[in-house]
N, C-alpha and C. Protein backbone atom coordinates (compact mmCIF):
# COMPACT_ATOMS: atom_id res chain seq x y z
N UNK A 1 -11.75 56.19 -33.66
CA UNK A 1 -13.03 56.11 -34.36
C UNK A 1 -14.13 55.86 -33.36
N UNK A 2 -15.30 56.62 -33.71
CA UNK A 2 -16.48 56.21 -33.16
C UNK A 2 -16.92 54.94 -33.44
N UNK A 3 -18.31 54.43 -32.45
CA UNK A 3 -18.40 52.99 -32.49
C UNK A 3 -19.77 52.93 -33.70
N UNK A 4 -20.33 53.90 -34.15
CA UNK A 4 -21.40 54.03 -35.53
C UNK A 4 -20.56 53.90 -36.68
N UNK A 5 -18.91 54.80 -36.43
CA UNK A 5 -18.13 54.62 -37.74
C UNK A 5 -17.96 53.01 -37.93
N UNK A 6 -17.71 52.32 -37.16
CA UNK A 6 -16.81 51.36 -36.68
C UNK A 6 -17.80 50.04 -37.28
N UNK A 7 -18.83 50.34 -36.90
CA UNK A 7 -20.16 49.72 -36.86
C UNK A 7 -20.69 49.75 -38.81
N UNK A 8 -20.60 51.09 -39.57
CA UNK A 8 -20.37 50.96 -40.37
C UNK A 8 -19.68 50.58 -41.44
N UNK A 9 -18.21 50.47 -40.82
CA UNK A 9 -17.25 50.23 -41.65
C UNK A 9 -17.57 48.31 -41.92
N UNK A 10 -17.35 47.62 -41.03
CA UNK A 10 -17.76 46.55 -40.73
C UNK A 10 -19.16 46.10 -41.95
N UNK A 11 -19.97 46.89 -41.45
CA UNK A 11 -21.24 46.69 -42.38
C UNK A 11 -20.89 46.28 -44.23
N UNK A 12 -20.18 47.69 -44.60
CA UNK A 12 -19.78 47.53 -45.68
C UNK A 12 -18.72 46.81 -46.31
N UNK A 13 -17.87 46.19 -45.04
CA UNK A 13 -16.66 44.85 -45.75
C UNK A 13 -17.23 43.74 -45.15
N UNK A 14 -18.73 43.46 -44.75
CA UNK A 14 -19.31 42.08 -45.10
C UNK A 14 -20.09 42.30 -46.33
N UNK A 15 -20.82 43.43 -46.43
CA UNK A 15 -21.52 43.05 -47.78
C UNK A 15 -20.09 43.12 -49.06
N UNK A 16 -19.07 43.60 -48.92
CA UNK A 16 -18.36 43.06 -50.23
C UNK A 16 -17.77 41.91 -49.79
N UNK A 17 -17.42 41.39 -49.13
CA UNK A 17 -17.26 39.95 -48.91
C UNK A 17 -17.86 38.98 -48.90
N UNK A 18 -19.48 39.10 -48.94
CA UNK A 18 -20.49 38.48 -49.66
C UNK A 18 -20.87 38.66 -50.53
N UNK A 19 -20.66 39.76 -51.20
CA UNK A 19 -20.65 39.69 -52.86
C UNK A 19 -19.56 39.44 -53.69
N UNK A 20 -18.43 39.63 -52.90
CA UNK A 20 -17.41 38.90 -53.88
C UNK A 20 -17.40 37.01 -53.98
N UNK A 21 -18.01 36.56 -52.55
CA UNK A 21 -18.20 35.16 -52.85
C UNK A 21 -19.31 34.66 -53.41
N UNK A 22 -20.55 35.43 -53.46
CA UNK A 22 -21.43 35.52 -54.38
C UNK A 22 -21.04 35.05 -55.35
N UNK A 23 -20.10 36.21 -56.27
CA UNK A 23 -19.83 36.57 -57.71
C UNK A 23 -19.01 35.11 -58.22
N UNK A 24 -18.12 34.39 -56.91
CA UNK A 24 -17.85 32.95 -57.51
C UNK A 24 -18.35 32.16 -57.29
N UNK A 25 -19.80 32.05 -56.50
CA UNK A 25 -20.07 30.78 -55.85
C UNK A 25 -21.24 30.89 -56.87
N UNK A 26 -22.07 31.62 -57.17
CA UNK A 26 -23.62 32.19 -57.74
C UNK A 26 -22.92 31.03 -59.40
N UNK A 27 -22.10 31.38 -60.02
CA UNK A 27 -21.83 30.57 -61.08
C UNK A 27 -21.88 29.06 -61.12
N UNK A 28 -20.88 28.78 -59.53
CA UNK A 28 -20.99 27.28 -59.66
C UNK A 28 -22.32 26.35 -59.53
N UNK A 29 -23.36 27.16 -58.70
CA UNK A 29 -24.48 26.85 -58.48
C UNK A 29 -25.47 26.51 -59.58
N UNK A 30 -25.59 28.01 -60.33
CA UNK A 30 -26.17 27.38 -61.61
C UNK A 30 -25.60 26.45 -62.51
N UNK A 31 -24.20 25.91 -62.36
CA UNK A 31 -23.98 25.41 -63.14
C UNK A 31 -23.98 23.96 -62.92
N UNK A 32 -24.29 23.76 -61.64
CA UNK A 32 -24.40 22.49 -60.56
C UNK A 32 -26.40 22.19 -61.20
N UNK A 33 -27.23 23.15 -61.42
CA UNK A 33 -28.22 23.15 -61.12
C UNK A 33 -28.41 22.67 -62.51
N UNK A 34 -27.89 23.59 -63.92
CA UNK A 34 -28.14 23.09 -65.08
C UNK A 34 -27.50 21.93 -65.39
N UNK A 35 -26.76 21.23 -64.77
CA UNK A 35 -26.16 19.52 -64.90
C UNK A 35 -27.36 19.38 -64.78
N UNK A 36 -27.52 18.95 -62.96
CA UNK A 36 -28.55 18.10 -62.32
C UNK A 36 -29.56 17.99 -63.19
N UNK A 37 -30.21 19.30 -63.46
CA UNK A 37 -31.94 19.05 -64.31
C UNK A 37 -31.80 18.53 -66.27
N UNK A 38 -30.78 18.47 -66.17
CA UNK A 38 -30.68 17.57 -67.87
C UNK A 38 -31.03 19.15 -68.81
N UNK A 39 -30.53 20.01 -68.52
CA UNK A 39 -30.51 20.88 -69.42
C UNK A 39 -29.64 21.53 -70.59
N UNK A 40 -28.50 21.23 -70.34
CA UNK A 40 -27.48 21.16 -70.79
C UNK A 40 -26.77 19.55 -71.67
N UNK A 41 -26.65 19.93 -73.04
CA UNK A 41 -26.90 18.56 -74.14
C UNK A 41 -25.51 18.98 -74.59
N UNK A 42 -24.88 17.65 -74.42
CA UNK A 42 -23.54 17.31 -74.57
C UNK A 42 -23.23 17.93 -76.27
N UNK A 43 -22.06 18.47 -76.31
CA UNK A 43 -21.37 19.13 -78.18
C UNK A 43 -21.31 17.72 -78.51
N UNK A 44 -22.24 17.43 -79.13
CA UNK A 44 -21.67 16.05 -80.22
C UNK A 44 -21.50 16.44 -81.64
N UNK A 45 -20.52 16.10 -82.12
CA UNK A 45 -20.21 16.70 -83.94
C UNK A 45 -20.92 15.61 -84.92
N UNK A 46 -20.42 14.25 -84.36
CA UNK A 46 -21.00 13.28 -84.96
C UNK A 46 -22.16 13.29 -85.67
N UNK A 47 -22.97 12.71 -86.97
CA UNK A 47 -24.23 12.62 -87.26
C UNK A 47 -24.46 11.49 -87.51
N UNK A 48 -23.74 10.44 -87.63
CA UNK A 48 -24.14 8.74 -87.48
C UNK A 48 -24.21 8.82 -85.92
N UNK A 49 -24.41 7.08 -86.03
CA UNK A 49 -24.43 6.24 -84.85
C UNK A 49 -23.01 5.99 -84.30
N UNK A 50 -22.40 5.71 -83.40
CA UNK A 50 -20.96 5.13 -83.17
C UNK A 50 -21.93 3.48 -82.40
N UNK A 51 -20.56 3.06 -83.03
CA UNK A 51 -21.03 1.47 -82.41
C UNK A 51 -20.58 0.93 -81.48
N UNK A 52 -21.36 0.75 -80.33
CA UNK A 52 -21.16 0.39 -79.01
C UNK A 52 -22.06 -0.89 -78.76
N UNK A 53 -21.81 -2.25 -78.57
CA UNK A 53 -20.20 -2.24 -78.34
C UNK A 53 -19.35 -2.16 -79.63
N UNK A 54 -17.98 -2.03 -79.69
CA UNK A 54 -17.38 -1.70 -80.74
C UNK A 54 -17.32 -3.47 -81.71
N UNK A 55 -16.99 -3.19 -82.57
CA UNK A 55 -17.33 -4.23 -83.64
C UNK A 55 -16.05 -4.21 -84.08
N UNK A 56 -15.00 -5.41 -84.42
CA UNK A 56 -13.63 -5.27 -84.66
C UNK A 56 -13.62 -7.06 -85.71
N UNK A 57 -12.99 -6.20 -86.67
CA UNK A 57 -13.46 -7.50 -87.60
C UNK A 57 -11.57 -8.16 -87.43
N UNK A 58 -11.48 -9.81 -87.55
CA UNK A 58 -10.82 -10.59 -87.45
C UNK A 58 -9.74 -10.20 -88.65
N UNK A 59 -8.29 -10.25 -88.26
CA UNK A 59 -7.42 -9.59 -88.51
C UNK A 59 -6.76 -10.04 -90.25
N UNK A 60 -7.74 -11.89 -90.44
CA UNK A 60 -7.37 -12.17 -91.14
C UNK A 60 -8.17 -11.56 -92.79
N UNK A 61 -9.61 -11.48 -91.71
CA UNK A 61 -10.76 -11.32 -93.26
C UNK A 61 -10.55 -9.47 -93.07
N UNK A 62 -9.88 -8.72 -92.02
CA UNK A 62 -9.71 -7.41 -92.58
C UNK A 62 -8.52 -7.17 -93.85
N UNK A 63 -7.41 -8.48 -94.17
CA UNK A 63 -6.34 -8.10 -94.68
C UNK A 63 -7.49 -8.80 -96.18
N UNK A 64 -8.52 -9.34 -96.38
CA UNK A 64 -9.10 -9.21 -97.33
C UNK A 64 -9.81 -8.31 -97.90
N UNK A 65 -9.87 -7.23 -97.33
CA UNK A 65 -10.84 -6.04 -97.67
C UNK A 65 -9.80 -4.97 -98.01
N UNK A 66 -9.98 -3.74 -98.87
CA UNK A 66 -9.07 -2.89 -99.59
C UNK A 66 -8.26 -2.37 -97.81
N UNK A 67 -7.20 -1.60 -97.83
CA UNK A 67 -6.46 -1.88 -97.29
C UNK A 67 -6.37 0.17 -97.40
N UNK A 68 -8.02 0.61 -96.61
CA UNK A 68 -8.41 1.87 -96.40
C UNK A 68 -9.33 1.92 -96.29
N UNK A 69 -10.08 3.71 -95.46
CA UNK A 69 -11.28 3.33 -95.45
C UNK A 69 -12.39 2.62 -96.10
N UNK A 70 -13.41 2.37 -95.49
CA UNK A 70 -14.21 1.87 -96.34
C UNK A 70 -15.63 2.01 -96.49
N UNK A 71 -16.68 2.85 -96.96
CA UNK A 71 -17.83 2.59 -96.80
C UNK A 71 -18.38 1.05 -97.10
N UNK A 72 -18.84 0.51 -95.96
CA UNK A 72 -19.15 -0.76 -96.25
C UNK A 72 -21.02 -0.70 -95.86
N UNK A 73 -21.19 -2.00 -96.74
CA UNK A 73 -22.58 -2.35 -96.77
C UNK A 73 -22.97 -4.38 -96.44
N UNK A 74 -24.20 -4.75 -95.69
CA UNK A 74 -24.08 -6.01 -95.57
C UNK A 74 -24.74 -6.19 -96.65
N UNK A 75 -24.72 -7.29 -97.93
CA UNK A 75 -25.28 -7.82 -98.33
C UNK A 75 -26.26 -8.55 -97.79
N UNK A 76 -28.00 -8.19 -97.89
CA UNK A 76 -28.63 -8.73 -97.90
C UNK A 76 -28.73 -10.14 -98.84
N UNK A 77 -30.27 -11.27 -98.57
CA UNK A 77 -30.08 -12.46 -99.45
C UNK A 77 -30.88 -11.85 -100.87
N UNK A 78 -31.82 -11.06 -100.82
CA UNK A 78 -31.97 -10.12 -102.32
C UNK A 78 -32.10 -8.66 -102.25
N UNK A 79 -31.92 -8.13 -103.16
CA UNK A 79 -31.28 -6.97 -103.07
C UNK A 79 -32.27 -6.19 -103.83
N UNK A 80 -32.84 -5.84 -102.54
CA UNK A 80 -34.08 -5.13 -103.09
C UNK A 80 -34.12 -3.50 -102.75
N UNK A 81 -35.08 -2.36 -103.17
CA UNK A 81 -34.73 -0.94 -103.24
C UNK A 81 -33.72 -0.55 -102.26
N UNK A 82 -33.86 -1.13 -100.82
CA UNK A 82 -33.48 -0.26 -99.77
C UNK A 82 -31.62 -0.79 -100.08
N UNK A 83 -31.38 -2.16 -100.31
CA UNK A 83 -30.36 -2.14 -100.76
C UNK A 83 -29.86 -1.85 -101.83
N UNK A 84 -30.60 -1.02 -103.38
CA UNK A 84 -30.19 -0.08 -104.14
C UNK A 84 -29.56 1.17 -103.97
N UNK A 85 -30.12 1.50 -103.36
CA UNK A 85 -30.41 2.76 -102.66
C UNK A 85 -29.11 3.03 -101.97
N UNK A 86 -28.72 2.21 -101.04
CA UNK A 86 -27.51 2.12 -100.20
C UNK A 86 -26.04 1.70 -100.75
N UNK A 87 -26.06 0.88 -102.21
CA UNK A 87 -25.35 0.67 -103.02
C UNK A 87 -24.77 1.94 -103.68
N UNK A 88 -25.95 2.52 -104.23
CA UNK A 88 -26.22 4.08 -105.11
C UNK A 88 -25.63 5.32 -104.19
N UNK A 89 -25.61 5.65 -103.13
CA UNK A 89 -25.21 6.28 -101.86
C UNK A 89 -23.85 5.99 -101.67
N UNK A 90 -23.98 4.89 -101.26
CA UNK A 90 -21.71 4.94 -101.26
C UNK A 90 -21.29 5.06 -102.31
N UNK A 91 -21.39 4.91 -103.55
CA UNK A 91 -20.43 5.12 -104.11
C UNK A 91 -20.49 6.45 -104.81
N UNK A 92 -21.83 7.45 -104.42
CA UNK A 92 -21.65 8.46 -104.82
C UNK A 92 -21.10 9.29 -103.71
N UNK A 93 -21.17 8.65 -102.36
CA UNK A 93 -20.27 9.35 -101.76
C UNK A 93 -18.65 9.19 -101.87
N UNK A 94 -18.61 8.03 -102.54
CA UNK A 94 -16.66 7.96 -102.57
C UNK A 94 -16.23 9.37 -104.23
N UNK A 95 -17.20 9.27 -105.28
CA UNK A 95 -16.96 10.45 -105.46
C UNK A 95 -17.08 12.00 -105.44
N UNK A 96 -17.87 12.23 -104.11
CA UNK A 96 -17.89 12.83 -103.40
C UNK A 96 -16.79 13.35 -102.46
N UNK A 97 -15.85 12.42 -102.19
CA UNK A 97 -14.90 12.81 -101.28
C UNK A 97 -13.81 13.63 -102.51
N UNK A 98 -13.70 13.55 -104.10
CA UNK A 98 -12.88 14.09 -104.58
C UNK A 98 -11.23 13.75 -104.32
N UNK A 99 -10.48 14.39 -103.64
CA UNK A 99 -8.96 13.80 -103.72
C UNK A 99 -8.57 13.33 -102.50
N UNK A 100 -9.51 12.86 -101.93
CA UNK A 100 -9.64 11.84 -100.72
C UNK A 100 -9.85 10.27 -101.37
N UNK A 101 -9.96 10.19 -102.35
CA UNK A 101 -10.55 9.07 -102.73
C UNK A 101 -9.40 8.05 -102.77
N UNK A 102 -8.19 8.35 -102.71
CA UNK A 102 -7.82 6.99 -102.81
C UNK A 102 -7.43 6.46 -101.04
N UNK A 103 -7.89 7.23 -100.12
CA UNK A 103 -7.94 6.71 -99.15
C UNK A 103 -9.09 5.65 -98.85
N UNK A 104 -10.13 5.97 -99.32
CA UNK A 104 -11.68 5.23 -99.07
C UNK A 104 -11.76 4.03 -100.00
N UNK A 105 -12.89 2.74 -100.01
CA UNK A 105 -13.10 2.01 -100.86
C UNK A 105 -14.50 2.12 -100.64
N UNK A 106 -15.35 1.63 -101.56
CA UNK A 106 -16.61 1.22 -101.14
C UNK A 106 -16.87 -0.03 -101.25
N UNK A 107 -17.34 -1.14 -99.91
CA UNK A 107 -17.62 -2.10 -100.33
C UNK A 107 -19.04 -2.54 -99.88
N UNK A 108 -19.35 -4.03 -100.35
CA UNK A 108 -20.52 -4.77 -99.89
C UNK A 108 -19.69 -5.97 -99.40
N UNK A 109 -20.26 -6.19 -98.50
CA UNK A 109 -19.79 -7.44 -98.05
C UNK A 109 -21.16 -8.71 -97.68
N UNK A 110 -20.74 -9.53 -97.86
CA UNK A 110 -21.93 -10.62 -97.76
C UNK A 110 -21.61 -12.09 -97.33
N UNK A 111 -22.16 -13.16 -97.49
CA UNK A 111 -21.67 -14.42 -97.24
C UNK A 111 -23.22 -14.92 -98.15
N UNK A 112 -22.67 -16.31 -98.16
CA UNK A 112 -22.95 -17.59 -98.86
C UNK A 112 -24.69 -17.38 -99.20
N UNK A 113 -25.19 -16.51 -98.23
CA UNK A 113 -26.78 -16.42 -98.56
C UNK A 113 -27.06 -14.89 -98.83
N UNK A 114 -25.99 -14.43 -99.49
CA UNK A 114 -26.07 -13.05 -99.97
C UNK A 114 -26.54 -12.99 -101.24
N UNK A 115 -26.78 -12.01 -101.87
CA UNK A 115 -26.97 -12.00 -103.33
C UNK A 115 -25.40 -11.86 -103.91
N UNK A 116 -25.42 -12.89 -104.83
CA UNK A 116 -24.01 -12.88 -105.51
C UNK A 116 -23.52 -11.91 -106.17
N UNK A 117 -24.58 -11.23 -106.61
CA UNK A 117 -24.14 -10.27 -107.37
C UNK A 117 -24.35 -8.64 -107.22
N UNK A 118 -23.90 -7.69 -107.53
CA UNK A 118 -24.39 -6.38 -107.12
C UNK A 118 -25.84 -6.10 -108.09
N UNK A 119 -26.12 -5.15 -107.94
CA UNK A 119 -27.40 -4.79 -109.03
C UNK A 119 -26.65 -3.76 -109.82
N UNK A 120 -27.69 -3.41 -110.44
CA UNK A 120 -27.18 -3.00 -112.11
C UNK A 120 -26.86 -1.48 -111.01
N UNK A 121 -26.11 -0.66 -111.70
CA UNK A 121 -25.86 0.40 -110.55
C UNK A 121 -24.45 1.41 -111.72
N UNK A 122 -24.64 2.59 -111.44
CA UNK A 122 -24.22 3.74 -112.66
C UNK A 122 -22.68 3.11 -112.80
N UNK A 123 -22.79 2.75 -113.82
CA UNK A 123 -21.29 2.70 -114.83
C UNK A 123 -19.98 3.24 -113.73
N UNK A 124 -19.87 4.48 -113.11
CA UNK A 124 -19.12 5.05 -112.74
C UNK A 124 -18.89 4.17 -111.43
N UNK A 125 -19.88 4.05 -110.66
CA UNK A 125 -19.91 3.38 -109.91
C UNK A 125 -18.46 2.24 -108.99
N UNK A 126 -17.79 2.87 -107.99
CA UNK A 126 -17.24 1.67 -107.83
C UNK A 126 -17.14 0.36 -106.14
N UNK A 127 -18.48 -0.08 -106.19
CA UNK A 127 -18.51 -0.56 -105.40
C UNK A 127 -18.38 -1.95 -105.57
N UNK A 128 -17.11 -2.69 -104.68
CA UNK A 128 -16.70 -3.72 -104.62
C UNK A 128 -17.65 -5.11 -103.44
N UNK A 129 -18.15 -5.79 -104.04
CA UNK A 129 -18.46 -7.36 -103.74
C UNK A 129 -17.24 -8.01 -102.92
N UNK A 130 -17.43 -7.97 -101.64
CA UNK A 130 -16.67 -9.25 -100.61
C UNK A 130 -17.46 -10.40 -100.23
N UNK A 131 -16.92 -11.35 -100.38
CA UNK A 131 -17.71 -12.46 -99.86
C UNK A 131 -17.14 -12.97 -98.55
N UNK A 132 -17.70 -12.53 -97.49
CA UNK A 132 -16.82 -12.66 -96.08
C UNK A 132 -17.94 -13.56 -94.69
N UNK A 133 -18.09 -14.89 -94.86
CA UNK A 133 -19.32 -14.92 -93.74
C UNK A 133 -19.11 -14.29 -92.47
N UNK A 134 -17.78 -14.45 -91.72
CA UNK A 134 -17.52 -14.31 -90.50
C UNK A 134 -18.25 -12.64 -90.09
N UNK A 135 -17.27 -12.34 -91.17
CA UNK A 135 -17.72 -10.57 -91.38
C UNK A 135 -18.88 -9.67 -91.55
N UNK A 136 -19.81 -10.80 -91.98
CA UNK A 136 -21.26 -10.60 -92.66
C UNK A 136 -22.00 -11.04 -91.15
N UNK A 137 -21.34 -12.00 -90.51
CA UNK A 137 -22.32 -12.09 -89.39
C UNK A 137 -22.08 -11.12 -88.44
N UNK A 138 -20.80 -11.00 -88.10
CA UNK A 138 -20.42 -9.13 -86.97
C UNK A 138 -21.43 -8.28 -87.29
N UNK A 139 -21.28 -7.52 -88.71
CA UNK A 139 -22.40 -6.95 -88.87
C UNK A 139 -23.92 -7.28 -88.88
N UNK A 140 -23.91 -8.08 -89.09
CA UNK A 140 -25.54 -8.49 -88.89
C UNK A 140 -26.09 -7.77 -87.37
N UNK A 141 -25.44 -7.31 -86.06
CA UNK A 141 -25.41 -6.88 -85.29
C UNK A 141 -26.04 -5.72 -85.57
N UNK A 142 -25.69 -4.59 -86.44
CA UNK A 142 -26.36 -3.34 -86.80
C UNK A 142 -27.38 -3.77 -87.69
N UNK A 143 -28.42 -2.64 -87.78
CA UNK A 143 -29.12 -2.67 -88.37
C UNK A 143 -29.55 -2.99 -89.94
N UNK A 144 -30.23 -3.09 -90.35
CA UNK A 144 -30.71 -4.13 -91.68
C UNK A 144 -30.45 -3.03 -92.68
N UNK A 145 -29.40 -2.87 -93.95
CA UNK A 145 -29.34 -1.96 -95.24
C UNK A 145 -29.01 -0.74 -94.03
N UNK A 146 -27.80 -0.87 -93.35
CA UNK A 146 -27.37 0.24 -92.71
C UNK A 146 -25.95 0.66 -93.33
N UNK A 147 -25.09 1.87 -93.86
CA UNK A 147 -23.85 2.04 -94.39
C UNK A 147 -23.42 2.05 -92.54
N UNK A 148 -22.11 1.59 -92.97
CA UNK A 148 -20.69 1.62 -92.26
C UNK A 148 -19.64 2.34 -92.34
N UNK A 149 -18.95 2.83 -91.71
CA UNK A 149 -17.33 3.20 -91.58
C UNK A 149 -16.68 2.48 -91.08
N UNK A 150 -15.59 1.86 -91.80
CA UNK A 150 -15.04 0.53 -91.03
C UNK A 150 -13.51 1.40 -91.60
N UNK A 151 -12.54 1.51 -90.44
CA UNK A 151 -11.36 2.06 -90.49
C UNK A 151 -10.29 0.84 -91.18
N UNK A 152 -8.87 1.45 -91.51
CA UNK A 152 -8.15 0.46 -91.96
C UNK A 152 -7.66 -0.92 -91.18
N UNK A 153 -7.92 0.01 -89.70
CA UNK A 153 -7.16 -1.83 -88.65
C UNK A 153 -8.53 -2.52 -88.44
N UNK A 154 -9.67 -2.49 -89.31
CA UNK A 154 -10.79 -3.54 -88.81
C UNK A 154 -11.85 -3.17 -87.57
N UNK A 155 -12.23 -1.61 -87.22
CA UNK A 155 -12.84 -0.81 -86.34
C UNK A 155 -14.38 -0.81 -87.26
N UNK A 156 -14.93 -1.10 -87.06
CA UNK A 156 -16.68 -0.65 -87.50
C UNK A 156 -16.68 1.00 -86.76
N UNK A 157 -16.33 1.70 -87.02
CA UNK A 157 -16.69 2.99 -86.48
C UNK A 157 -18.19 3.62 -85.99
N UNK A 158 -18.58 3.65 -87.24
CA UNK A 158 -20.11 4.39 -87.12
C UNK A 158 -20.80 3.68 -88.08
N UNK A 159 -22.26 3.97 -87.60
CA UNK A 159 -23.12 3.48 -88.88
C UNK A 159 -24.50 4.06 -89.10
N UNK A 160 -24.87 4.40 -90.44
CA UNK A 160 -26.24 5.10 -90.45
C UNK A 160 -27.47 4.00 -91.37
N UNK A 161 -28.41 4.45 -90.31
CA UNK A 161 -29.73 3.70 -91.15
C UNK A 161 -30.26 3.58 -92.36
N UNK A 162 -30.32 2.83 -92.93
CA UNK A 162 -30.77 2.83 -94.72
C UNK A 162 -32.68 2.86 -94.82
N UNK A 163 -32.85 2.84 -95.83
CA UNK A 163 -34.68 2.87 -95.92
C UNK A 163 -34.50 2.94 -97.75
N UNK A 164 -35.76 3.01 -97.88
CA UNK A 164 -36.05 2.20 -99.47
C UNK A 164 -36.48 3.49 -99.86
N UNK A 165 -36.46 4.57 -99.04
CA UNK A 165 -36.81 6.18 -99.64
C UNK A 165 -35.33 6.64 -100.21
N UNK A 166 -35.11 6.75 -101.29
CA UNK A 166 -33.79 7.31 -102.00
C UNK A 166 -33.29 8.82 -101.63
N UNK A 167 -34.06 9.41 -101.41
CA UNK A 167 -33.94 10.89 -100.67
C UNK A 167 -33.32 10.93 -99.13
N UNK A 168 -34.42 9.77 -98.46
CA UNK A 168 -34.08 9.62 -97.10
C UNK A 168 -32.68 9.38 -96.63
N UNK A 169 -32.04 8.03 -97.82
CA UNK A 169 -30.79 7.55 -98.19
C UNK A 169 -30.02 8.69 -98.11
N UNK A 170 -30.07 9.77 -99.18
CA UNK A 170 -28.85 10.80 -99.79
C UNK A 170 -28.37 11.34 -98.67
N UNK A 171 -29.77 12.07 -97.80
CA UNK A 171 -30.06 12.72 -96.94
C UNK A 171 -28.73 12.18 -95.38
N UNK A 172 -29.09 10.75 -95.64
CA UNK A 172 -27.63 10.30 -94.33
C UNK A 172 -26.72 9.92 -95.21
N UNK A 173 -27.13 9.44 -96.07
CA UNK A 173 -25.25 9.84 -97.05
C UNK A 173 -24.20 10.98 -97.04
N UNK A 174 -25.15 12.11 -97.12
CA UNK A 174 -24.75 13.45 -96.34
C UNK A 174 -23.84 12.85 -95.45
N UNK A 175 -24.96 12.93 -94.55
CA UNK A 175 -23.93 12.96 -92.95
C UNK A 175 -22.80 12.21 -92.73
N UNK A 176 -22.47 10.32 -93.49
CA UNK A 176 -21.52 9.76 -93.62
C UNK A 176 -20.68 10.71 -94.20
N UNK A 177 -20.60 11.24 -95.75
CA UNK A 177 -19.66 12.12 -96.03
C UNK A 177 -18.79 13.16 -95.05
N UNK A 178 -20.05 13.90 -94.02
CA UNK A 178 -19.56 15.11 -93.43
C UNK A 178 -18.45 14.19 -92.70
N UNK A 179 -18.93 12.91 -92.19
CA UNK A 179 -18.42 12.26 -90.82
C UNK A 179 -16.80 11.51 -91.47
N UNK A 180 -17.15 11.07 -92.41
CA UNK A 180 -15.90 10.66 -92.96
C UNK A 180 -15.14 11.52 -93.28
N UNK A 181 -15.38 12.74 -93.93
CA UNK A 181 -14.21 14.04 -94.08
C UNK A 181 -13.89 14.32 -92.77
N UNK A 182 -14.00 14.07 -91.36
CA UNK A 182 -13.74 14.57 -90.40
C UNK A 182 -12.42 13.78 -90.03
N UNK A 183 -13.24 11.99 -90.43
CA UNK A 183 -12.21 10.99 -89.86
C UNK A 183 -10.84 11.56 -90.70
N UNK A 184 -11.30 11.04 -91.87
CA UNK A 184 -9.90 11.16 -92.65
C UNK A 184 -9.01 12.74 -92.61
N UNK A 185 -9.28 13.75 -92.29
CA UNK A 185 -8.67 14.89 -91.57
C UNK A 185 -7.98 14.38 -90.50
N UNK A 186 -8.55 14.05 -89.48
CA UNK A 186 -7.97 13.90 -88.39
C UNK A 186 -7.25 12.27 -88.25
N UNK A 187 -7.39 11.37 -89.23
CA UNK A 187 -6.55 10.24 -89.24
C UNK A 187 -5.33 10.02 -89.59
N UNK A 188 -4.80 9.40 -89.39
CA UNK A 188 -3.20 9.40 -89.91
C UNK A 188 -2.86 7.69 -90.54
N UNK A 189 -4.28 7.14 -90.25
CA UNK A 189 -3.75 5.71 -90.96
C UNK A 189 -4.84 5.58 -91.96
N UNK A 190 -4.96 4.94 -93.04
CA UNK A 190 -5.66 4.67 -94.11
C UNK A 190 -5.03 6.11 -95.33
């Protein structure tokens, strides 16, 4: 071979040897680049809160509470719209879940400066009154007329914000539902 062939040949097995490392390196780069600049937003399925730090209720006052999931609620000391509202919400989400239901309970839980009693709330309705202080103070940690997912071994899972707007309510009642049909799919205890 001549030294122009030679000279050419050369030419053309560096440019494919820089485009073949191109073709794997050019990917990692952008994909190094869309980390770094916060462009790229993590798959979260979730639509509550998860509770960090985790909230794990005492083994004795969990064997007092139904013995499955549970939408739970803190009893405030009066029980005013926003805690209607949040009363009215779980338990239309427990019949909501349909033939899931005897996995779930709905409760309120409260202590000694709770309102003793539930409010007047639809016939069908079945949300259960705990009187638990220890339990009432863990939660006091989340937010004020917030629903809960509290699993069968005593896990506070997730929790969504309450408000005295009844729409606003349904609206994350929703999302507990979606979030709880997920748990109980993929759970194997409760």
């Amino acid at each position: 071979m001549n030294s122009p062939d030679v000279k050419k040949l050369k030419q053309r097995n560096r440019r494919v040897l820089i485009t073949i490392a191109l073709v794997f390196v050019l990917p990692l780069l952008a994909a190094k680049l869309v980390l770094s600049l916060g462009w790229y937003e993590t798959g979260v399925s979730q639509k509550g809160h998860l509770v960090d730090p985790p909230i794990v209720l005492a083994e004795n006052d969990n064997a007092l509470l139904p013995n499955t999931w549970r939408i739970a609620y803190r009893m405030p000391a009066e029980c005013a719209e926003a805690c209607e509202n949040a009363l009215y919400v779980s338990g239309q989400i427990f019949h909501a879940l349909g033939r899931q239901q005897n996995r779930v309970s709905a409760v309120a839980i409260g202590d000694e400066n709770s309102a003793s009693e539930l409010p007047a709330l639809p016939a069908d309705n079945t949300v259960s009154l705990h009187i638990l202080p220890y339990v009432a103070s863990q939660l006091a940690e989340l937010p004020e007329h917030s629903l809960m997912i509290i699993d069968p071994v005593g896990n506070v899972v997730m929790w969504y914000p309450g408000s005295s707007d009844r729409q606003e309510v349904v609206m994350r009642g929703r999302d507990l539902l979606s979030d709880l049909q997920k748990l109980l799919k993929l759970s194997r205890v409760g």
